[in-house]
Protein backbone atom coordinates (compact mmCIF):
# COMPACT_ATOMS: atom_id res chain seq x y z
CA UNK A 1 -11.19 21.52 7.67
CA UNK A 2 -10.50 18.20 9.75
CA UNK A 3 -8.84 16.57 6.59
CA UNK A 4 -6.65 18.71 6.22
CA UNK A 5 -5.85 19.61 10.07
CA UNK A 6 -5.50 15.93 10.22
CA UNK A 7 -3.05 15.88 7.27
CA UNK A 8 -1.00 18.77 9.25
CA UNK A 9 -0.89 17.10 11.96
CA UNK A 10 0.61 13.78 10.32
CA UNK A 11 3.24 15.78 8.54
CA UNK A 12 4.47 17.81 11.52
CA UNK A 13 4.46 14.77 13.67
CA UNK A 14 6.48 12.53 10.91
CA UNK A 15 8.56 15.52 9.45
CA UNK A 16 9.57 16.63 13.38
CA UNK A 17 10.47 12.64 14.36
CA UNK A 18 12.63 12.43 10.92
CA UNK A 19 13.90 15.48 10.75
CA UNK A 20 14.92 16.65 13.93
CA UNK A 21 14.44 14.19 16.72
CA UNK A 22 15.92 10.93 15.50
CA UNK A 23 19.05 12.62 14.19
CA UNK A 24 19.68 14.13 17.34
CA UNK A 25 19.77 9.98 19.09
CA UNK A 26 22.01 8.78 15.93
CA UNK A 27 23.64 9.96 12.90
CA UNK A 28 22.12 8.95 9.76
CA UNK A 29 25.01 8.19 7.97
CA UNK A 30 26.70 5.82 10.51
CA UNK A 31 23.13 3.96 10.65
CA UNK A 32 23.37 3.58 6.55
CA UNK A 33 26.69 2.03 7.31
CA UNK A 34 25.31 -0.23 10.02
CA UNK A 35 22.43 -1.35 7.23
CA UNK A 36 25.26 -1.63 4.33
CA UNK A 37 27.20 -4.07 6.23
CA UNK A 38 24.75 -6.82 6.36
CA UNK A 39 26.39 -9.80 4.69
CA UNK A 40 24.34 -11.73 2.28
CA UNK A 41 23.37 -14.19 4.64
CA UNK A 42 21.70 -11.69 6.89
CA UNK A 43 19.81 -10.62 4.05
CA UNK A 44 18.56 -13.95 3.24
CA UNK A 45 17.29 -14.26 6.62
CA UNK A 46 15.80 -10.73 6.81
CA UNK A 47 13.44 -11.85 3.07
CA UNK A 48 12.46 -15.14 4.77
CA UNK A 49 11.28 -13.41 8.10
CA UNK A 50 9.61 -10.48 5.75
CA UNK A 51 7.94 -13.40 3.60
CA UNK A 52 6.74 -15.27 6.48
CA UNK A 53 5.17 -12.10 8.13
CA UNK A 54 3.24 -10.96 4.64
CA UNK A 55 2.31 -14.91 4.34
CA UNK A 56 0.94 -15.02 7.87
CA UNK A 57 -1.18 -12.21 7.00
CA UNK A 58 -3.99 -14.20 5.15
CA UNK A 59 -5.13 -17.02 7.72
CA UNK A 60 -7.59 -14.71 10.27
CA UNK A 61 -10.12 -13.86 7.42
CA UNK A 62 -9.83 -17.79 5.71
CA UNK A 63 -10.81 -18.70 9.74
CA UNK A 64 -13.38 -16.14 9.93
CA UNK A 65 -14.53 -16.44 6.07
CA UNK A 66 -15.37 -20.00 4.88
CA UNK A 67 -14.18 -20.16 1.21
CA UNK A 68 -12.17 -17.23 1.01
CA UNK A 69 -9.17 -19.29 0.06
CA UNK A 70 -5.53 -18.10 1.03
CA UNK A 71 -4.95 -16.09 -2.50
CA UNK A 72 -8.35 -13.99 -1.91
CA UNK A 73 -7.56 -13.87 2.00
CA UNK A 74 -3.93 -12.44 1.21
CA UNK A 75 -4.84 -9.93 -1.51
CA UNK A 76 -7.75 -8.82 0.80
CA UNK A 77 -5.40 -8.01 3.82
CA UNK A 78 -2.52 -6.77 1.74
CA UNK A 79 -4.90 -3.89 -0.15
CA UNK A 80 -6.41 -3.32 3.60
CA UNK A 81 -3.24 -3.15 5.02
CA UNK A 82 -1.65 -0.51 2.66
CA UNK A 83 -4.12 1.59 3.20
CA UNK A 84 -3.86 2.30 6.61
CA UNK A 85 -0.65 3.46 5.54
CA UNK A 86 -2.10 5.90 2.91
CA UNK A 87 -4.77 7.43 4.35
CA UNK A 88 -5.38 8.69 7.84
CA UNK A 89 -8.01 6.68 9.73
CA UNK A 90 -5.80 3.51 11.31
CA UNK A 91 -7.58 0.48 11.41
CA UNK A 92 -10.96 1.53 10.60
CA UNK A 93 -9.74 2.36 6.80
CA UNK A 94 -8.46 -0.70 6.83
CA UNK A 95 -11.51 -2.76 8.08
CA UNK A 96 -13.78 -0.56 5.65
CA UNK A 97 -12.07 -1.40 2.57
CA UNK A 98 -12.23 -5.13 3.60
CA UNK A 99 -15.63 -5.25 3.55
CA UNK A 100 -15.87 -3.26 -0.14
CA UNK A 101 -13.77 -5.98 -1.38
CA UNK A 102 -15.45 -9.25 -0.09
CA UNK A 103 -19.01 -7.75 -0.90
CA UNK A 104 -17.87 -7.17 -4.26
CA UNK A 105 -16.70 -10.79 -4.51
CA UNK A 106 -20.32 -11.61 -3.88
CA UNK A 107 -20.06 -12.89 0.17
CA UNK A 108 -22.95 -12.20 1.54
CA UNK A 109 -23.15 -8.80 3.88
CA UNK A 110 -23.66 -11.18 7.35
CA UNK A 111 -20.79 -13.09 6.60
CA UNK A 112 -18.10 -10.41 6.06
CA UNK A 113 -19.87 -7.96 8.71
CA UNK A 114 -18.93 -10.85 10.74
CA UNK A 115 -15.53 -12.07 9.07
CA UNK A 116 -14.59 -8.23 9.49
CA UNK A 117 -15.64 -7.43 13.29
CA UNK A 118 -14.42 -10.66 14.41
CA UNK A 119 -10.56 -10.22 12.85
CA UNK A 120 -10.96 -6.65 14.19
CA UNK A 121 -12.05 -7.73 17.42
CA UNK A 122 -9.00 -10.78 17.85
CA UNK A 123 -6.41 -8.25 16.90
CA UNK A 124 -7.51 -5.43 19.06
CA UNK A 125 -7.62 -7.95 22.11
CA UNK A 126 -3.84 -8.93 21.45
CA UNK A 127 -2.98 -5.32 20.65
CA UNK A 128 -4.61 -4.33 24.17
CA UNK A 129 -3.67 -7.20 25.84
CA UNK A 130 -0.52 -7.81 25.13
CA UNK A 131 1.42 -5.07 27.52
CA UNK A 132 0.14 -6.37 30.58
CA UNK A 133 1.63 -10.18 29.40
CA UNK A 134 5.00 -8.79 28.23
CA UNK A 135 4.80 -6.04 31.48
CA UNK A 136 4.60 -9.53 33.81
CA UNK A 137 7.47 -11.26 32.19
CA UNK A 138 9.72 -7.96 31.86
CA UNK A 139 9.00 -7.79 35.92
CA UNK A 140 9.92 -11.84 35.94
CA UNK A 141 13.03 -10.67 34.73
CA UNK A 142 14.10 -8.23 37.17
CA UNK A 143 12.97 -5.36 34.92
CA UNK A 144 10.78 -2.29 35.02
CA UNK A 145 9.54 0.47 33.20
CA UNK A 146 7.38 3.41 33.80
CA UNK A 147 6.02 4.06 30.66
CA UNK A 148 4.93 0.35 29.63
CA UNK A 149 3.62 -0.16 33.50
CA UNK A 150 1.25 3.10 32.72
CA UNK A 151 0.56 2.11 29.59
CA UNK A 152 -0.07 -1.86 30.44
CA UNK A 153 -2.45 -1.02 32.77
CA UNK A 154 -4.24 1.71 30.61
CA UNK A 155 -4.58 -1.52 27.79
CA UNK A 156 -5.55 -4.20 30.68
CA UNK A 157 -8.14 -2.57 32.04
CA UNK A 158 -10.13 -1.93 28.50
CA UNK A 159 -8.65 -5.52 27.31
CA UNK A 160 -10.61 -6.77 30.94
CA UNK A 161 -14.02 -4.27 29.91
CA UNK A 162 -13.97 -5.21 26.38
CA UNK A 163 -13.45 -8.65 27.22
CA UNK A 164 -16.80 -8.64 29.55
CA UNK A 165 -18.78 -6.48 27.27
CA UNK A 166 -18.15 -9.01 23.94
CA UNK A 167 -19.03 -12.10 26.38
CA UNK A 168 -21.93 -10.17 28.00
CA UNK A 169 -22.61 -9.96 24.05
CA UNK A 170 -22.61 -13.21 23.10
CA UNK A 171 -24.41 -14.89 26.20
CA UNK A 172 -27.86 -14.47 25.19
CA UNK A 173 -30.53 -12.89 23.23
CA UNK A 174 -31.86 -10.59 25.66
CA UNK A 175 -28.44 -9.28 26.76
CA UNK A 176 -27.54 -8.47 23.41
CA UNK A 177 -30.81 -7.05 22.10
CA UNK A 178 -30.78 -4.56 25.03
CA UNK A 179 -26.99 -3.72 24.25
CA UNK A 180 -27.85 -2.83 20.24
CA UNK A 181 -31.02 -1.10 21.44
CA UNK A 182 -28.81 1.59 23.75
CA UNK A 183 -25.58 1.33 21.19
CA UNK A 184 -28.13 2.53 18.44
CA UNK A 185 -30.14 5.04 20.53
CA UNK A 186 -26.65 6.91 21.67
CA UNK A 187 -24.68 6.18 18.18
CA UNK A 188 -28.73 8.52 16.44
CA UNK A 189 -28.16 10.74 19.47
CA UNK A 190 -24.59 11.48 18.57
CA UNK A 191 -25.10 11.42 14.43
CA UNK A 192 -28.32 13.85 15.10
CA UNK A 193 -26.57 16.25 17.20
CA UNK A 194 -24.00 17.05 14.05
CA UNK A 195 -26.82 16.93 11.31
CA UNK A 196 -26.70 13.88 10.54
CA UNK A 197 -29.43 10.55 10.12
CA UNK A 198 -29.66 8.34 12.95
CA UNK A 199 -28.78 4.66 12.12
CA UNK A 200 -30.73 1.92 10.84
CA UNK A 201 -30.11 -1.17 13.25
CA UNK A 202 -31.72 -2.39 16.47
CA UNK A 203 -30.76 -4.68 18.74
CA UNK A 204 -32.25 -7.73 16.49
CA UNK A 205 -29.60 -6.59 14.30
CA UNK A 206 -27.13 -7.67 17.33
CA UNK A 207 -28.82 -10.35 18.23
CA UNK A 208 -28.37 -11.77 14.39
CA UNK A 209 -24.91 -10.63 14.67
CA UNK A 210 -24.21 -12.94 17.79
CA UNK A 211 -25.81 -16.13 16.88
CA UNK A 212 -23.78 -16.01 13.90
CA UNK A 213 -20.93 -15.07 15.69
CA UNK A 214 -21.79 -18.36 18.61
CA UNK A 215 -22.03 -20.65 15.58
CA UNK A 216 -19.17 -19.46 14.12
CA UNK A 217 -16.88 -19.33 16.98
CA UNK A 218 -17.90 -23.01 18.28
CA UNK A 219 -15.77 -24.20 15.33
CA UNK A 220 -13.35 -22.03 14.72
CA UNK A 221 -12.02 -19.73 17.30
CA UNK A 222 -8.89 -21.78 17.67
CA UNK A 223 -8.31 -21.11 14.43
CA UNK A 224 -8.67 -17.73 14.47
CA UNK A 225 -7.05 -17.05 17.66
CA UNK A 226 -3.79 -18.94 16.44
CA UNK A 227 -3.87 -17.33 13.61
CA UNK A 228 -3.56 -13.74 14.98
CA UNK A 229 -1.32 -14.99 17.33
CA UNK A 230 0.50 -15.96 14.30
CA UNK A 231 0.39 -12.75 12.41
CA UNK A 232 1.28 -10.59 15.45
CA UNK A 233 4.00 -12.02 16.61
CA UNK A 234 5.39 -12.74 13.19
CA UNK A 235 6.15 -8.75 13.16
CA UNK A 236 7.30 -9.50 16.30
CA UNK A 237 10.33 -11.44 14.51
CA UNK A 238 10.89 -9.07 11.69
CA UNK A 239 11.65 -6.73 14.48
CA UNK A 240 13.96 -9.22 16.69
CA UNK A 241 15.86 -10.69 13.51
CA UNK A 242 16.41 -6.41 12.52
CA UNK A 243 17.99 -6.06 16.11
CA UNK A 244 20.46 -9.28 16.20
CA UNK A 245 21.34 -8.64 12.39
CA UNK A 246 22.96 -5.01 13.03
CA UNK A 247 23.98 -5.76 16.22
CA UNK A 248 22.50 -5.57 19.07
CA UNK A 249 23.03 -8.30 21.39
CA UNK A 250 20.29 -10.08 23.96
CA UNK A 251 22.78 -8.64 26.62
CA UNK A 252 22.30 -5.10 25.75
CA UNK A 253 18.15 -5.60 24.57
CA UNK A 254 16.83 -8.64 25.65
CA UNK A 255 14.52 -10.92 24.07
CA UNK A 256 11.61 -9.75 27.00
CA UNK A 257 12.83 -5.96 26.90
CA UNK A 258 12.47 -6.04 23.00
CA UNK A 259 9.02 -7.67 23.39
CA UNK A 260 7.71 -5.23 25.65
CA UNK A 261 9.21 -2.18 23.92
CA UNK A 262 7.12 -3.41 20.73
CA UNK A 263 3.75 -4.11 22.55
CA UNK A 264 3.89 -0.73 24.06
CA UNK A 265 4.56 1.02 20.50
CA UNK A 266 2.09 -1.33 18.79
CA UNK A 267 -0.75 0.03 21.09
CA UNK A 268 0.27 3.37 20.67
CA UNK A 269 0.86 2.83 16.86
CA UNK A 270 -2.62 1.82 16.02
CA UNK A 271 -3.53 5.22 17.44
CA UNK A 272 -4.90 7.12 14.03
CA UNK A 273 -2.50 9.91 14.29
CA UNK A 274 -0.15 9.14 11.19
CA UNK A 275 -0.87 6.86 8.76
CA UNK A 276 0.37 3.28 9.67
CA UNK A 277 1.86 5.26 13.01
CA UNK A 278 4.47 6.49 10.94
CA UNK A 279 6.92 8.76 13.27
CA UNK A 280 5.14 7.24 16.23
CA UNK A 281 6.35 4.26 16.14
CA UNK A 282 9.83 4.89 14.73
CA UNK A 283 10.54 7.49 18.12
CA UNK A 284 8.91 5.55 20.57
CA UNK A 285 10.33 1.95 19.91
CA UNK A 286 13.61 3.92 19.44
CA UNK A 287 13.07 5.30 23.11
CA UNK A 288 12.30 2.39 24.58
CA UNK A 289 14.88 -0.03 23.25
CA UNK A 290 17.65 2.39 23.77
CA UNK A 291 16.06 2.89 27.33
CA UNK A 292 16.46 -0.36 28.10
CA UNK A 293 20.36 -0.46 26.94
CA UNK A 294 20.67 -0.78 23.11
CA UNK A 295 23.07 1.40 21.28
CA UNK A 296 22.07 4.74 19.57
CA UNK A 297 23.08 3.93 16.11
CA UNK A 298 22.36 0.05 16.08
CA UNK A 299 18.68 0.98 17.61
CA UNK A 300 17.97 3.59 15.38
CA UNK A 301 19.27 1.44 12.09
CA UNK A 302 17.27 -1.86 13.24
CA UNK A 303 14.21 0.26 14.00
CA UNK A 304 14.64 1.95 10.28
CA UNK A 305 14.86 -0.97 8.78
CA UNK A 306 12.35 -3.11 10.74
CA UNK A 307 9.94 -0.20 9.11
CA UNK A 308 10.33 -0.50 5.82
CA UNK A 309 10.67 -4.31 5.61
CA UNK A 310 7.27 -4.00 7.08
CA UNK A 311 5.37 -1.27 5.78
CA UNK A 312 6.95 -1.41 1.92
CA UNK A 313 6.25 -4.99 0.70
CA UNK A 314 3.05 -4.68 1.56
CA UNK A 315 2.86 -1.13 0.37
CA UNK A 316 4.21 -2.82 -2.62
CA UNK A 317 1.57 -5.71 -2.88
CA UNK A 318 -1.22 -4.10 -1.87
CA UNK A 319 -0.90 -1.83 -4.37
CA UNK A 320 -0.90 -4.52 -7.10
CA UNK A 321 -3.36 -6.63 -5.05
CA UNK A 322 -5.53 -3.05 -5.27
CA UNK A 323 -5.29 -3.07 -9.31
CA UNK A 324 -5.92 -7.11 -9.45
CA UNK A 325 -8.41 -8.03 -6.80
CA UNK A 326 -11.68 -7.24 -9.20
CA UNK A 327 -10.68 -10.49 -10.94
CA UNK A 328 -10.36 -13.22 -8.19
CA UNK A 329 -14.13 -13.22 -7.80
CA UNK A 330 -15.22 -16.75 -6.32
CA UNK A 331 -17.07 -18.80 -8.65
CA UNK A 332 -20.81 -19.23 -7.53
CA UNK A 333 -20.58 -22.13 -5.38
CA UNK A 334 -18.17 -20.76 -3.13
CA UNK A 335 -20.18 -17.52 -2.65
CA UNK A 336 -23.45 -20.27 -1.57
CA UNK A 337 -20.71 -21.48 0.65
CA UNK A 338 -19.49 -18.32 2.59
């Protein structure tokens, strides 16, 4: 009964943003002519800022993953990736599937609990964080907005407690031992009171956790944090290159207004709603850019597009990468290695 209220809910959220709302901000046939006009040379630049973004998607798990390699890293995140966009769930189908896919490949269960928590983790931090950052430079500007001011402070203040908790985490054996001892006692509270088996780990199991994490971190979390700097803001482009392309200028959307518009509808987005936030995303980056000045038709077009130039090639690959993966198993020294 929640599948398929869940599935409901997705369609009459997507089929009401399609069908009835977006029409009613621009006419679908004057944003297909807005999208035919590109000239070959627009195109070309769309592909290379679509290639970057897929390419970009493979360096946080080689950080977090010694050995991976970039093939195994970018058919990993591409399967992951589609699948938040076929099945309800938002990141955490995503981060589940991850893990089938590098245990199968023989890395051993510490090393991709950690590989997957830790990309997780990074990405959730931007995706909460970055509001308040674009919020201070849109008021830099001269500029305000209601909704990303309530929203920017709704993501700071978790991005601030999440922040604490993690480092409170990581500082020391006792502090994390006493914070997997109370996760697990209210996670068995919660699974008991629906029938269900209380869980297995213990605050040694968090206390494993972080002085793999510490070890791991010490070397590499420049890496990783450039690297999901990297792969966030490279959608960030896909969506700028979409606006200039069909149209709209910096003087109608600038380059701040367009960069808070997206971190607000990212943050929303990852709620699990719709699969891959579809209809979320599409009305409420719509709202905001025209909000802030853009044009009806050009918005709605560049928002279209920036979709599907983001959501199908990787739709595309993953699929393939979901067929193929079985066969890029790591030959036995690299599994010794990971």
């Amino acid at each position: 009964m929640k599948r398929f209220i869940g599935i409901a809910v997705a369609v009459v959220v997507i089929g009401g943003v399609f069908l009835f709302v977006l029409p009613k901000i621009a006419d679908y046939r004057a944003v297909w002519d807005t999208i035919r006009d590109l000239t070959w040379e627009q195109s070309l630049l769309l592909a290379g800022v679509t290639a970057l973004n897929i390419v970009t998607f493979a360096p946080p798990f080689m950080a977090t993953l010694p050995g991976l390699g970039f093939i195994r890293a970018l058919v990993l995140t591409q399967a992951s990736t589609a699948s938040t966009y076929l099945a309800p769930g938002g990141a955490a189908v995503g981060m589940a599937l991850s893990f089938a896919m590098l245990r199968a490949w023989g890395f051993e269960p510490a090393a991709v609990t950690l590989a997957v928590a830790l990309t997780g983790a990074w990405n959730q931090m931007f995706l909460l964080g970055a509001p308040a950052f674009a919020l201070a430079l849109l008021t830099l500007a001269g500029g305000a907005n209601t909704l990303l001011q309530t929203v920017a402070l709704i993501g700071l203040v978790v991005f601030v407690v999440a922040l604490v908790a993690f480092a409170l985490a990581l500082s020391g054996d006792k502090v994390a031992r006493w914070a997997g001892d109370l996760t697990a006692r209210v996670a068995t509270w919660g699974l008991r009171r629906v029938r269900r088996k209380g869980v297995t780990w213990s605050g040694e199991s968090l206390v494993s956790f972080r002085r793999q994490a510490v070890g791991l971190l010490r070397r590499r979390w420049w890496m990783l944090t450039l690297a999901t700097l990297a792969g966030q803001l490279s959608v960030f482009l896909v969506l700028l290159t979409c606006l200039r392309t069909l149209g709209v200028t910096p003087e109608q959307v600038s380059l701040t207004e367009a960069f808070a518009g997206w971190t607000l509808v990212r943050l929303l987005g990852s709620l699990p709603v719709t699969p891959g936030g579809v209809g979320i995303v599409e009305l409420g980056l719509t709202g905001a850019l025209v909000g802030f000045g853009g044009p009806n038709d050009a918005v709605v077009a560049a928002v279209l597009l920036y979709r599907v130039l983001t959501i199908l090639p990787t739709l595309a690959l993953g699929l393939i990468a979901g067929a193929l993966w079985r066969r890029l198993r790591p030959a036995p020294a690299l599994e010794q290695g990971a």
